[in-house]
C-alpha atoms as a PDB file:
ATOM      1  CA  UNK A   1       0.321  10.800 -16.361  1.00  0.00           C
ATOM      2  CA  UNK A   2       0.842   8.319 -13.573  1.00  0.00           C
ATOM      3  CA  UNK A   3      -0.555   4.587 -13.586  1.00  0.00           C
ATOM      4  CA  UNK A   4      -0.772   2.521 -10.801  1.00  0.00           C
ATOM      5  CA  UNK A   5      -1.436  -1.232 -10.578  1.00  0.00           C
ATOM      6  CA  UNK A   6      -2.085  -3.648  -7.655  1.00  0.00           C
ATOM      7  CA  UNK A   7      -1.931  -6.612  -7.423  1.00  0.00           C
ATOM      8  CA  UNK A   8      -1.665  -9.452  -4.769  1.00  0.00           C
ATOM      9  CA  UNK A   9      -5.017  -9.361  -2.666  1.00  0.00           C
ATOM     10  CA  UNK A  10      -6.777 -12.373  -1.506  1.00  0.00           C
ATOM     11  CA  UNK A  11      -8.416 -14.507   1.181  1.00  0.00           C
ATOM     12  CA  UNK A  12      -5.929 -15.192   4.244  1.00  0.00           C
ATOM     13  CA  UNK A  13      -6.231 -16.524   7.636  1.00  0.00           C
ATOM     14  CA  UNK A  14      -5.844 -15.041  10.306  1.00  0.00           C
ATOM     15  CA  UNK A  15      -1.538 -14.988  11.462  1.00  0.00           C
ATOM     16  CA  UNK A  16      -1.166 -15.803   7.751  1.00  0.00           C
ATOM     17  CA  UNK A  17       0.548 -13.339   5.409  1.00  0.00           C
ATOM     18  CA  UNK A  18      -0.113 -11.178   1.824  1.00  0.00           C
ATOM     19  CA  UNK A  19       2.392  -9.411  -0.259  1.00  0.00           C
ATOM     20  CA  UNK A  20       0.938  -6.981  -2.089  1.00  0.00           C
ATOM     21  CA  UNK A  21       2.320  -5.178  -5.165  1.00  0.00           C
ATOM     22  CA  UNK A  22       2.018  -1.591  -6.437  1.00  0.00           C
ATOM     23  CA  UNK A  23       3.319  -1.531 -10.155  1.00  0.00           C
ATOM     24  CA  UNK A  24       3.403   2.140 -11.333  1.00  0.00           C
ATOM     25  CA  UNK A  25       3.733   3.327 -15.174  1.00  0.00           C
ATOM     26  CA  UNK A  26       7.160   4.756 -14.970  1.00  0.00           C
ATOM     27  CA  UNK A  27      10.273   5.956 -12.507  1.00  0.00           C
ATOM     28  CA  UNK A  28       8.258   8.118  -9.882  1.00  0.00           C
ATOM     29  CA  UNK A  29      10.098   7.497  -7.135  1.00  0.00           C
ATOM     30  CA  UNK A  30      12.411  10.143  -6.550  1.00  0.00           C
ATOM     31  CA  UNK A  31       9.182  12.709  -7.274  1.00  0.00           C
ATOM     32  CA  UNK A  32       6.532  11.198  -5.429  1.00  0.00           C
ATOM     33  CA  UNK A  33       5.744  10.078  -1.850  1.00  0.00           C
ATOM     34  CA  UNK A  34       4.537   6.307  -2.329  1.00  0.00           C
ATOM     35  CA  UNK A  35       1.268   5.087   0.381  1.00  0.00           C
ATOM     36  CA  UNK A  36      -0.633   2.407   0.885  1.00  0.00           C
ATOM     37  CA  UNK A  37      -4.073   3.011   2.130  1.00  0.00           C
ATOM     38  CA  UNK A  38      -7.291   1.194   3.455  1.00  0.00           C
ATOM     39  CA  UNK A  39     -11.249   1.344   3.547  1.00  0.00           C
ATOM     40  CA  UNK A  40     -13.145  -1.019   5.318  1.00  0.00           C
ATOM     41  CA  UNK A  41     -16.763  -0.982   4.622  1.00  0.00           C
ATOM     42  CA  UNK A  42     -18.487   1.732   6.146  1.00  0.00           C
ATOM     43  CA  UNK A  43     -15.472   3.303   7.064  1.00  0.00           C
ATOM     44  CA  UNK A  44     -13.277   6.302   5.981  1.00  0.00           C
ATOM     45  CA  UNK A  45     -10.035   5.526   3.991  1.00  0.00           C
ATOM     46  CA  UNK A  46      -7.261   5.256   5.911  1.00  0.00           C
ATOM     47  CA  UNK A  47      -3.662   5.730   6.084  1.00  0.00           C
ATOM     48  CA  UNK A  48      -1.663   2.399   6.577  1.00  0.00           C
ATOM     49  CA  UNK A  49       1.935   3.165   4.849  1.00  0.00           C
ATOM     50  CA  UNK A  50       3.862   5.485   3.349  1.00  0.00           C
ATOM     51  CA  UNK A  51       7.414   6.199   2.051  1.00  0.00           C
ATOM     52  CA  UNK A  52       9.430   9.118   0.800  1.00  0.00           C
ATOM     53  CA  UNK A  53      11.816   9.923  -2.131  1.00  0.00           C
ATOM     54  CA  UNK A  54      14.407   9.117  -0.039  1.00  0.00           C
ATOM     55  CA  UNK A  55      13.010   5.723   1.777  1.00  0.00           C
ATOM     56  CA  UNK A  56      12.149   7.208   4.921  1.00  0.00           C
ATOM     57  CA  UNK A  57       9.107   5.220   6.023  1.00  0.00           C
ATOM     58  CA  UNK A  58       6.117   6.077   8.438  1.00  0.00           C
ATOM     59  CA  UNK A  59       3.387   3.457   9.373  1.00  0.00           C
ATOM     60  CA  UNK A  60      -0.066   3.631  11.375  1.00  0.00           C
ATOM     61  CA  UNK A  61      -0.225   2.766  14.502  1.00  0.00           C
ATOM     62  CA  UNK A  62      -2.363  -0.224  14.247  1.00  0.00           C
ATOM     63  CA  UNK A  63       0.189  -2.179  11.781  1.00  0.00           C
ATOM     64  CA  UNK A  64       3.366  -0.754  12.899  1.00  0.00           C
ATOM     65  CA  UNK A  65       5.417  -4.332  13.374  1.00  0.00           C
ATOM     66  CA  UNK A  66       3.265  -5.811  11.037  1.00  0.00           C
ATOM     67  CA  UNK A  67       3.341  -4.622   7.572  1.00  0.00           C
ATOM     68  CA  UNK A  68       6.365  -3.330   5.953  1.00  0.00           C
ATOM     69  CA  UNK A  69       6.606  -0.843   2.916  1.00  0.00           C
ATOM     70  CA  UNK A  70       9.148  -1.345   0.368  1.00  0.00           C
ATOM     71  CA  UNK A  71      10.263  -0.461  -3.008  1.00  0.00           C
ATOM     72  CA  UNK A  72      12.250  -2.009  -6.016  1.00  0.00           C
ATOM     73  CA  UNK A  73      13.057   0.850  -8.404  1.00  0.00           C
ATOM     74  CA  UNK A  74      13.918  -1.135 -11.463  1.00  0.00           C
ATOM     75  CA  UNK A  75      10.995  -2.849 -11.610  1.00  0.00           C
ATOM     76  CA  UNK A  76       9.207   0.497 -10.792  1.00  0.00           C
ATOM     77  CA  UNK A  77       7.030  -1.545  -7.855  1.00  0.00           C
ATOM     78  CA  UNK A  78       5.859  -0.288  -4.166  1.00  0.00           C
ATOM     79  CA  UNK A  79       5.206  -3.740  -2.041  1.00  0.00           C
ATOM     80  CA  UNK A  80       3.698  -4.259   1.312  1.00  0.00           C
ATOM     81  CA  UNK A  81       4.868  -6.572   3.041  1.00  0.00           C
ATOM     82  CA  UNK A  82       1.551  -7.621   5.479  1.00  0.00           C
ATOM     83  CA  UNK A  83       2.350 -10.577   8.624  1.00  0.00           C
ATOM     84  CA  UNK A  84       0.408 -11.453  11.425  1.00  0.00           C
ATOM     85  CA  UNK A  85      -2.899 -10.533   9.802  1.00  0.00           C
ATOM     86  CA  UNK A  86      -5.943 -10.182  11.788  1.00  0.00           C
ATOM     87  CA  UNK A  87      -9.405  -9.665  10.931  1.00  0.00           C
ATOM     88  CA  UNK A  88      -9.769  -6.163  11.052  1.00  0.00           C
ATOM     89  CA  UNK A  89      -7.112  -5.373   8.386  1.00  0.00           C
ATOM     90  CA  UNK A  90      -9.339  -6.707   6.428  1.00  0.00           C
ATOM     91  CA  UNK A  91     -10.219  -3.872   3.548  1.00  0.00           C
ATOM     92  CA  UNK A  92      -9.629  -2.975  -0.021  1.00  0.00           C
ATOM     93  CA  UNK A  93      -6.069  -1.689   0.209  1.00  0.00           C
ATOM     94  CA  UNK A  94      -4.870   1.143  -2.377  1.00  0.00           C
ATOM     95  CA  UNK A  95      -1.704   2.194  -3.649  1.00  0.00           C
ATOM     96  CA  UNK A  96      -1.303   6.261  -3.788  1.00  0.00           C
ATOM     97  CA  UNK A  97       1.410   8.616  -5.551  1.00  0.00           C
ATOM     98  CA  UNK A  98       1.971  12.327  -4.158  1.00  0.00           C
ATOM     99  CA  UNK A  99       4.212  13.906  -6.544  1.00  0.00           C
ATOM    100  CA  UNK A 100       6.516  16.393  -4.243  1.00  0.00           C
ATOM    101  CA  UNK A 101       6.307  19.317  -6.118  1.00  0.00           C
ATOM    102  CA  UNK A 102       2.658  19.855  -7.528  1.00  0.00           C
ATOM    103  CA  UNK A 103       0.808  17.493  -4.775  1.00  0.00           C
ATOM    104  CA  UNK A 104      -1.003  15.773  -7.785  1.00  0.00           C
ATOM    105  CA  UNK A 105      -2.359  12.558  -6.161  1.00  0.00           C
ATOM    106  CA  UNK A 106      -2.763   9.220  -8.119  1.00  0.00           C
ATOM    107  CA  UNK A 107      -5.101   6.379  -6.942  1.00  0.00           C
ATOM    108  CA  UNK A 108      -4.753   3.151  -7.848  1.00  0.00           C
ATOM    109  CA  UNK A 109      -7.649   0.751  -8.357  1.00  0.00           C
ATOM    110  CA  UNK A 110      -7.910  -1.186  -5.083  1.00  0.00           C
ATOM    111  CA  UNK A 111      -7.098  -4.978  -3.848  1.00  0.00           C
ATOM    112  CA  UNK A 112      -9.248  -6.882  -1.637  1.00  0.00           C
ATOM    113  CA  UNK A 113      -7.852  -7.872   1.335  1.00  0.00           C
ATOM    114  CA  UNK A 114      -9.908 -10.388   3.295  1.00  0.00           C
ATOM    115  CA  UNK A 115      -8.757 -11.801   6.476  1.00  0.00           C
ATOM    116  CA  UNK A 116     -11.099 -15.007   7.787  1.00  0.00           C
ATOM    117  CA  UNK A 117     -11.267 -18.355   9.084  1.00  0.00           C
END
């Protein structure tokens, strides 16, 4: 069974940046779809990165130029990259795994992301 880990949340300043790290219990990659995703209070959770077997990337509209989704496969780790922050990113941010070929979804636990002067 997948595990996923983040790691890397914090307080920031608005412009500043946050890396933050998705750690998952084995090689996945090729199999699964890696995302980031969002909630905000009161809102729904939201979409904010995502990135195939193959590296293809696709990003919401509201960070595209922003944040940047990555991946190291030996150390089995999804990062995203976040710049220019600005108050409204502010959320608890969540790593996801779609495997390809059954659609099970894995959840991570969540990192808050606070962005504040």
């Amino acid at each position: 069974q997948v595990q996923l880990v983040e790691s890397g949340g914090g307080l920031v300043q608005p412009g500043g940046s946050l890396r933050l790290s998705c750690a998952a219990s084995g090689s996945i990659f090729s199999t699964h779809f890696m995302g980031w995703y969002r909630q905000a209070p009161g809102k729904q959770r939201e979409l904010v990165a995502v990135m195939a077997s193959g590296r293809s990337t696709n990003y919401a509209g509201s960070v595209k130029g922003r944040f940047t989704i990555s991946r190291d496969n030996a150390k089995n780790t999804v990062y995203l990259q976040m710049n220019s922050l600005k108050p409204e990113d502010t959320a608890v941010y969540y790593c996801n795994a779609r495997n390809v070929f059954s659609s099970q979804i894995t959840w991570g636990q969540g990192t808050q992301v606070t962005v504040s002067s």
